[in-house]
Protein backbone atom coordinates (compact mmCIF):
# COMPACT_ATOMS: atom_id res chain seq x y z
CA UNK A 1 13.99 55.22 114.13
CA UNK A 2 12.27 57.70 111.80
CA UNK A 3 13.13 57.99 108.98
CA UNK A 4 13.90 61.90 109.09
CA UNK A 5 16.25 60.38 111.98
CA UNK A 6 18.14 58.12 109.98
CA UNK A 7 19.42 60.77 107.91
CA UNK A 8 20.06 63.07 110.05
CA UNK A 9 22.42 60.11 112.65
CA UNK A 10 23.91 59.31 109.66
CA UNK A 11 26.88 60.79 108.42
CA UNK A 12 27.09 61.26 104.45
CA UNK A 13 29.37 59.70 102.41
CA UNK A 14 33.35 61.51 102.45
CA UNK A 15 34.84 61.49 99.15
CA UNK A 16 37.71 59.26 99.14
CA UNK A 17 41.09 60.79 101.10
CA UNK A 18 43.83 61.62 98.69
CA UNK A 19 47.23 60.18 100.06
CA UNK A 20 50.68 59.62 98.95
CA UNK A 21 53.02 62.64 97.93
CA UNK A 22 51.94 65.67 96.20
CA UNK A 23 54.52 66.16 93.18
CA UNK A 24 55.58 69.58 92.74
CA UNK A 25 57.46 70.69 89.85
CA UNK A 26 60.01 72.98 89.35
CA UNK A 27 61.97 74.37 86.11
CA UNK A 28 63.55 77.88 85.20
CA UNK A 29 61.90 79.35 82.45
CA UNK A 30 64.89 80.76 80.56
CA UNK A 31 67.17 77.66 80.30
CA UNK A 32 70.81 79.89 78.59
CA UNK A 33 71.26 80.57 82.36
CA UNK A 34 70.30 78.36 83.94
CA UNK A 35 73.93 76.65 85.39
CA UNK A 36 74.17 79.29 87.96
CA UNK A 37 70.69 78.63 89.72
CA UNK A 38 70.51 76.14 92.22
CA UNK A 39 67.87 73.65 92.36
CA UNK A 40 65.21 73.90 95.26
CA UNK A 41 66.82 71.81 98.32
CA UNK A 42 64.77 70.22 101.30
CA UNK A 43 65.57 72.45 104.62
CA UNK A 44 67.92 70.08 106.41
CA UNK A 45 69.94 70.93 110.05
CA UNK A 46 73.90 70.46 109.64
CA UNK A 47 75.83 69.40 112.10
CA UNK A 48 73.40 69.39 114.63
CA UNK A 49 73.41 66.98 117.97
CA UNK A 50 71.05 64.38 117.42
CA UNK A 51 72.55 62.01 120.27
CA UNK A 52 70.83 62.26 122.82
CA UNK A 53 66.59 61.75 122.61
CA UNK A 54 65.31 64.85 124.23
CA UNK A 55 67.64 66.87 121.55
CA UNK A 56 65.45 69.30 119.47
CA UNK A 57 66.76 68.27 116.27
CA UNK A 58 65.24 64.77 116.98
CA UNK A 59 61.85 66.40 118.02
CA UNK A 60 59.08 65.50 115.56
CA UNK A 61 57.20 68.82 115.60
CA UNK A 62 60.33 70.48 114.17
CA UNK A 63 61.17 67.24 111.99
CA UNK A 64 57.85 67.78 110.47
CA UNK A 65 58.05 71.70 110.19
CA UNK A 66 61.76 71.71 108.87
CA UNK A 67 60.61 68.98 106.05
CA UNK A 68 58.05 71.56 104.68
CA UNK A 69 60.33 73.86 103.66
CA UNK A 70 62.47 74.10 100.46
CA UNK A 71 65.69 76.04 99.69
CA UNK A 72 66.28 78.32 97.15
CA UNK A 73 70.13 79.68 97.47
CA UNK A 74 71.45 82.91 95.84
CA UNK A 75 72.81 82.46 92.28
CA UNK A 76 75.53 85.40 92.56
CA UNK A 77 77.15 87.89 94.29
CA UNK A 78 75.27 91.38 94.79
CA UNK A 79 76.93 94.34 96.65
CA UNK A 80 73.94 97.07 96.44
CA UNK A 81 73.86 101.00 97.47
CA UNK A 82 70.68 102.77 97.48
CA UNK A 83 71.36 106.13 95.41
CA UNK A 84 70.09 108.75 93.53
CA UNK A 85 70.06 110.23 90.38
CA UNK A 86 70.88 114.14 90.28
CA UNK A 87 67.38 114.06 89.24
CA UNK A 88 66.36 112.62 92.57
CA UNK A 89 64.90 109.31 91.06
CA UNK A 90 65.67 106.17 93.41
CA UNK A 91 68.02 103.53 91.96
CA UNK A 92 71.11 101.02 93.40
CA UNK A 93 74.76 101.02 92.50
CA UNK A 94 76.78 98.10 92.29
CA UNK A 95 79.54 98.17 94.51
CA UNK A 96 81.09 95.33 93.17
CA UNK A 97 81.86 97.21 90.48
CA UNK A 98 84.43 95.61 87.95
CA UNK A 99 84.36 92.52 90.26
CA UNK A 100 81.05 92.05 90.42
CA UNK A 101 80.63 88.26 88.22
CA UNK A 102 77.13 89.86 86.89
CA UNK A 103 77.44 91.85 83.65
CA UNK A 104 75.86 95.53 84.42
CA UNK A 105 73.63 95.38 81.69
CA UNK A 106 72.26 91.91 83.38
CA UNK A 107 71.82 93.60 86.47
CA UNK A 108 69.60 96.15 84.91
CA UNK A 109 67.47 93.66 83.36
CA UNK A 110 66.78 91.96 86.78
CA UNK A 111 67.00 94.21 89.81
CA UNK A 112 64.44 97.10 89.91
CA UNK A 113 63.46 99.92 92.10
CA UNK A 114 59.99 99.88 92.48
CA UNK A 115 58.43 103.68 91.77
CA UNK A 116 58.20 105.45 95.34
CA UNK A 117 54.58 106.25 94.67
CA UNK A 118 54.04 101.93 95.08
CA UNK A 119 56.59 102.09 98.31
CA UNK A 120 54.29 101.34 101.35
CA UNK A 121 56.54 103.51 103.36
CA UNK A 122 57.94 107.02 102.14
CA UNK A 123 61.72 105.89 103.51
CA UNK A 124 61.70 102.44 102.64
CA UNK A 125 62.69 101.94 99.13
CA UNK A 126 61.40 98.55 97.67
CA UNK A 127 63.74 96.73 95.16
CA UNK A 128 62.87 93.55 93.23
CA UNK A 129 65.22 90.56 91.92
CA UNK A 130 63.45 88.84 89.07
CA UNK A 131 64.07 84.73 88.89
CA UNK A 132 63.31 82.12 86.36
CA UNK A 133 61.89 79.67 88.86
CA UNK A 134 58.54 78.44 87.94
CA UNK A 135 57.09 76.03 90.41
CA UNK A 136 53.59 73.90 89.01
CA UNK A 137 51.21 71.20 90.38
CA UNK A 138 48.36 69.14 89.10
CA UNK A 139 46.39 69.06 92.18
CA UNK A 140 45.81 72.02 94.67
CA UNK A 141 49.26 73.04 96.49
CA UNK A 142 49.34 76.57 97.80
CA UNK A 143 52.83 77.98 97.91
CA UNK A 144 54.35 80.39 100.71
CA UNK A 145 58.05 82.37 99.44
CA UNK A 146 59.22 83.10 103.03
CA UNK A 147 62.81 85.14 104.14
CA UNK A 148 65.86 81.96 105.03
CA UNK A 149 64.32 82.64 109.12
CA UNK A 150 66.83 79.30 109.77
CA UNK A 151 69.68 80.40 108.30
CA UNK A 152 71.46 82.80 110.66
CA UNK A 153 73.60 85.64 109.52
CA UNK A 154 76.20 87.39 111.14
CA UNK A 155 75.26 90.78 110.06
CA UNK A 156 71.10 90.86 109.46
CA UNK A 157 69.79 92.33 106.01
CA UNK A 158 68.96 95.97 105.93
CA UNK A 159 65.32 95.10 105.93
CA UNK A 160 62.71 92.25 105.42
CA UNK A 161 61.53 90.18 102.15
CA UNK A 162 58.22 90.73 100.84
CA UNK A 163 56.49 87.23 101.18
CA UNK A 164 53.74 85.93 99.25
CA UNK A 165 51.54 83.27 98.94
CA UNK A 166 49.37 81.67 96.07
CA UNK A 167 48.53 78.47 93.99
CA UNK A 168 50.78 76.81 91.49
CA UNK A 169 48.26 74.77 90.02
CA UNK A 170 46.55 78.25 89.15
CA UNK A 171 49.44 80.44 88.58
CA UNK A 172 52.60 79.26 87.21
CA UNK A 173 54.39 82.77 87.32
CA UNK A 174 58.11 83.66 87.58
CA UNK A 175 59.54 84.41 91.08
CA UNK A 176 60.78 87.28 91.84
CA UNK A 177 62.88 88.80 95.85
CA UNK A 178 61.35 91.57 96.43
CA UNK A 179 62.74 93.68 99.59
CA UNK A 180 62.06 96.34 102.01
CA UNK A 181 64.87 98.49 102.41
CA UNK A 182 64.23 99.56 106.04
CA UNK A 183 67.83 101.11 106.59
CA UNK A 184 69.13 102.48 102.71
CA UNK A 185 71.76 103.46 104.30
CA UNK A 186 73.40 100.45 104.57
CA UNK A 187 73.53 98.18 101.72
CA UNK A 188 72.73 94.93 100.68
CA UNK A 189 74.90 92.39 100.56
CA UNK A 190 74.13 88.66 99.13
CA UNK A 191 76.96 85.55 98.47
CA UNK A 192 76.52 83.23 96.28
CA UNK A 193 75.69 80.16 97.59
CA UNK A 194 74.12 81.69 100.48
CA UNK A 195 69.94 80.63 101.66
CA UNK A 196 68.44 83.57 99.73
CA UNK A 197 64.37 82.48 100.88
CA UNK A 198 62.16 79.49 101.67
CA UNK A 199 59.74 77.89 99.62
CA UNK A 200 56.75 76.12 101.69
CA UNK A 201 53.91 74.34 100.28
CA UNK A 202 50.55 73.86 101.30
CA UNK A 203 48.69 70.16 100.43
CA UNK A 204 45.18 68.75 100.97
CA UNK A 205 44.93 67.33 103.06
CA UNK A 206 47.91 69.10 105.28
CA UNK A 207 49.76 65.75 106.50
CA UNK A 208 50.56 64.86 102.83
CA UNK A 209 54.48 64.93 102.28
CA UNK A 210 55.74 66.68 99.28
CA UNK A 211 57.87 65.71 96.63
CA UNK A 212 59.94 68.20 94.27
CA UNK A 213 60.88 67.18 90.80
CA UNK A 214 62.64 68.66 88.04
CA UNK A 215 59.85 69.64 84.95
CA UNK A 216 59.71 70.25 81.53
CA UNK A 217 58.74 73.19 79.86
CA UNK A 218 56.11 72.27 77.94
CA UNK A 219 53.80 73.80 75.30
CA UNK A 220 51.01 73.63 77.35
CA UNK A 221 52.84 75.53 80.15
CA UNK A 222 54.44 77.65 77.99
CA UNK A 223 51.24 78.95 76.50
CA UNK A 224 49.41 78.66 80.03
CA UNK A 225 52.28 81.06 81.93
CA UNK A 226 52.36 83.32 79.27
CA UNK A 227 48.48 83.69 79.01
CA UNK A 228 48.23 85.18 82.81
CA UNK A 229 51.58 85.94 82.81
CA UNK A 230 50.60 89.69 81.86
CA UNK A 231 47.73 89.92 84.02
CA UNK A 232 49.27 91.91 87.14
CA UNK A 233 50.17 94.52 84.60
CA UNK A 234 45.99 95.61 83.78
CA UNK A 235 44.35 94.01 87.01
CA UNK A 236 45.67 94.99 91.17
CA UNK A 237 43.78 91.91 92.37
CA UNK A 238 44.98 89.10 90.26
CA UNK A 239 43.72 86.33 93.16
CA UNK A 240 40.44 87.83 91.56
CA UNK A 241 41.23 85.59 87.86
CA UNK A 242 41.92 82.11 89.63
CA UNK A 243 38.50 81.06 88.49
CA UNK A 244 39.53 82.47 85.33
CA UNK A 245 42.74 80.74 85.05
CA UNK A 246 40.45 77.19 85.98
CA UNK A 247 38.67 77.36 82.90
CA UNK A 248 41.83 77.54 80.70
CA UNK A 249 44.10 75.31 82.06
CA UNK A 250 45.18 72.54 80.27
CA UNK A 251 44.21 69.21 82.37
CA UNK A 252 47.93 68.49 82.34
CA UNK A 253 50.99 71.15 83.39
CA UNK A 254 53.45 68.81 85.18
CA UNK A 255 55.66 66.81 83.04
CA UNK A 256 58.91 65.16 84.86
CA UNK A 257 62.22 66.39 82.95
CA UNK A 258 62.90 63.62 80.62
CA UNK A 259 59.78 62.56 80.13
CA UNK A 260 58.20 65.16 77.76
């Protein structure tokens, strides 16, 4: 055999496979309200039939898909109108009124219509919910937010979740619902308690399981979040600064709670 030959027959060395779980953190970055969020659950099928061996919930494609994806349940009741101002400017009124558990000052601080010039359709108002949840990694893990698609309802929601995808070893940013108000003229209504979305997460390679912790908020990921935290407000293409965010970031975000 040629030499030429022997190196193109054989193959070149493969960098050793990473295996084991991929740890993914989670933490809430205001902690003074943090009682009423719930932590991120593993999707899980109640009461389903698992008797018999042809039953779906003992199938191991949807085993495998339902294991992927994490819970995130709504922290409070929300009763929302779409409305206007006599000025014509879009906002929402809380129907819950006096009974609503959320302080209306509160509310203001964390639902928001978006302006209609940013609305991708002209009749479909787009609200957003911001959330504390902050979800890190030390090696590559890609997250999906995805609407609760398992969790039936007996009346649907008005309209469909924005989704979004992007990587939490990168960009450690706040959650936030946002939601497409297809039909304003009915209104939104959310229970405490209740699958709000789906968290997925992507691993290299795919077949790795993942494992959720609880994290610490630590200097390093304070100063880290709040360094690109302000990013989407000067740049519309913020996938653009991942590079960016490389460079900076300290070797080490993930700390288990109780261990910083």
């Amino acid at each position: 055999m040629s030499l030429a030959n022997w190196f193109r027959d054989t193959p070149a060395a493969e960098a050793p496979r990473p295996s084991g779980p991929v740890r993914v953190g989670w933490l809430l970055q205001e902690e003074r309200t943090g009682v009423i969020y719930y932590p991120p659950e593993r999707f899980r099928s109640a009461d389903v039939n698992k008797t018999h061996a042809k039953s779906a919930s003992r199938c191991p494609a949807v085993l495998n898909l339902e294991s992927r994806y994490f819970v995130i349940r709504c922290p409070f009741d929300l009763h929302l109108r779409f409305a206007r101002t006599k000025e014509g400017k879009a906002g929402v009124r809380n129907m819950l009124g006096e009974a609503s558990p959320v302080r209306p000052a509160k509310l203001n601080q964390i639902i928001h219509v978006t302006n209609e010039i940013e609305w991708r359709y002209p009749d479909r108002p787009t609200i957003q919910v911001s959330l504390p949840y902050l979800f890190i990694a030390d090696e590559p893990v890609y997250m999906s937010q995805l609407s609760a698609f398992m969790h039936y309802r007996r009346e649907s929601m008005p309209g469909t979740i924005f989704g979004g995808r992007f990587p939490i070893h990168l960009w450690p940013r706040p959650l936030m619902w946002a939601f497409e108000w297809h039909e304003p003229e009915r209104d939104i209504v959310l229970r405490r308690g209740e699958p709000w979305f789906y968290v997925c997460f992507e691993t290299e390679p795919q077949d790795r399981p993942v494992q959720v912790i609880a994290a610490e908020m630590t200097e390093d990921l304070r100063s880290f979040s709040e360094h690109i935290s302000g990013a989407v407000n000067y740049v519309n293409q913020t996938f653009s600064l991942f590079k960016a965010a490389e460079r900076r970031r300290p070797e080490k975000l993930l700390v288990p709670k109780g261990k910083g």
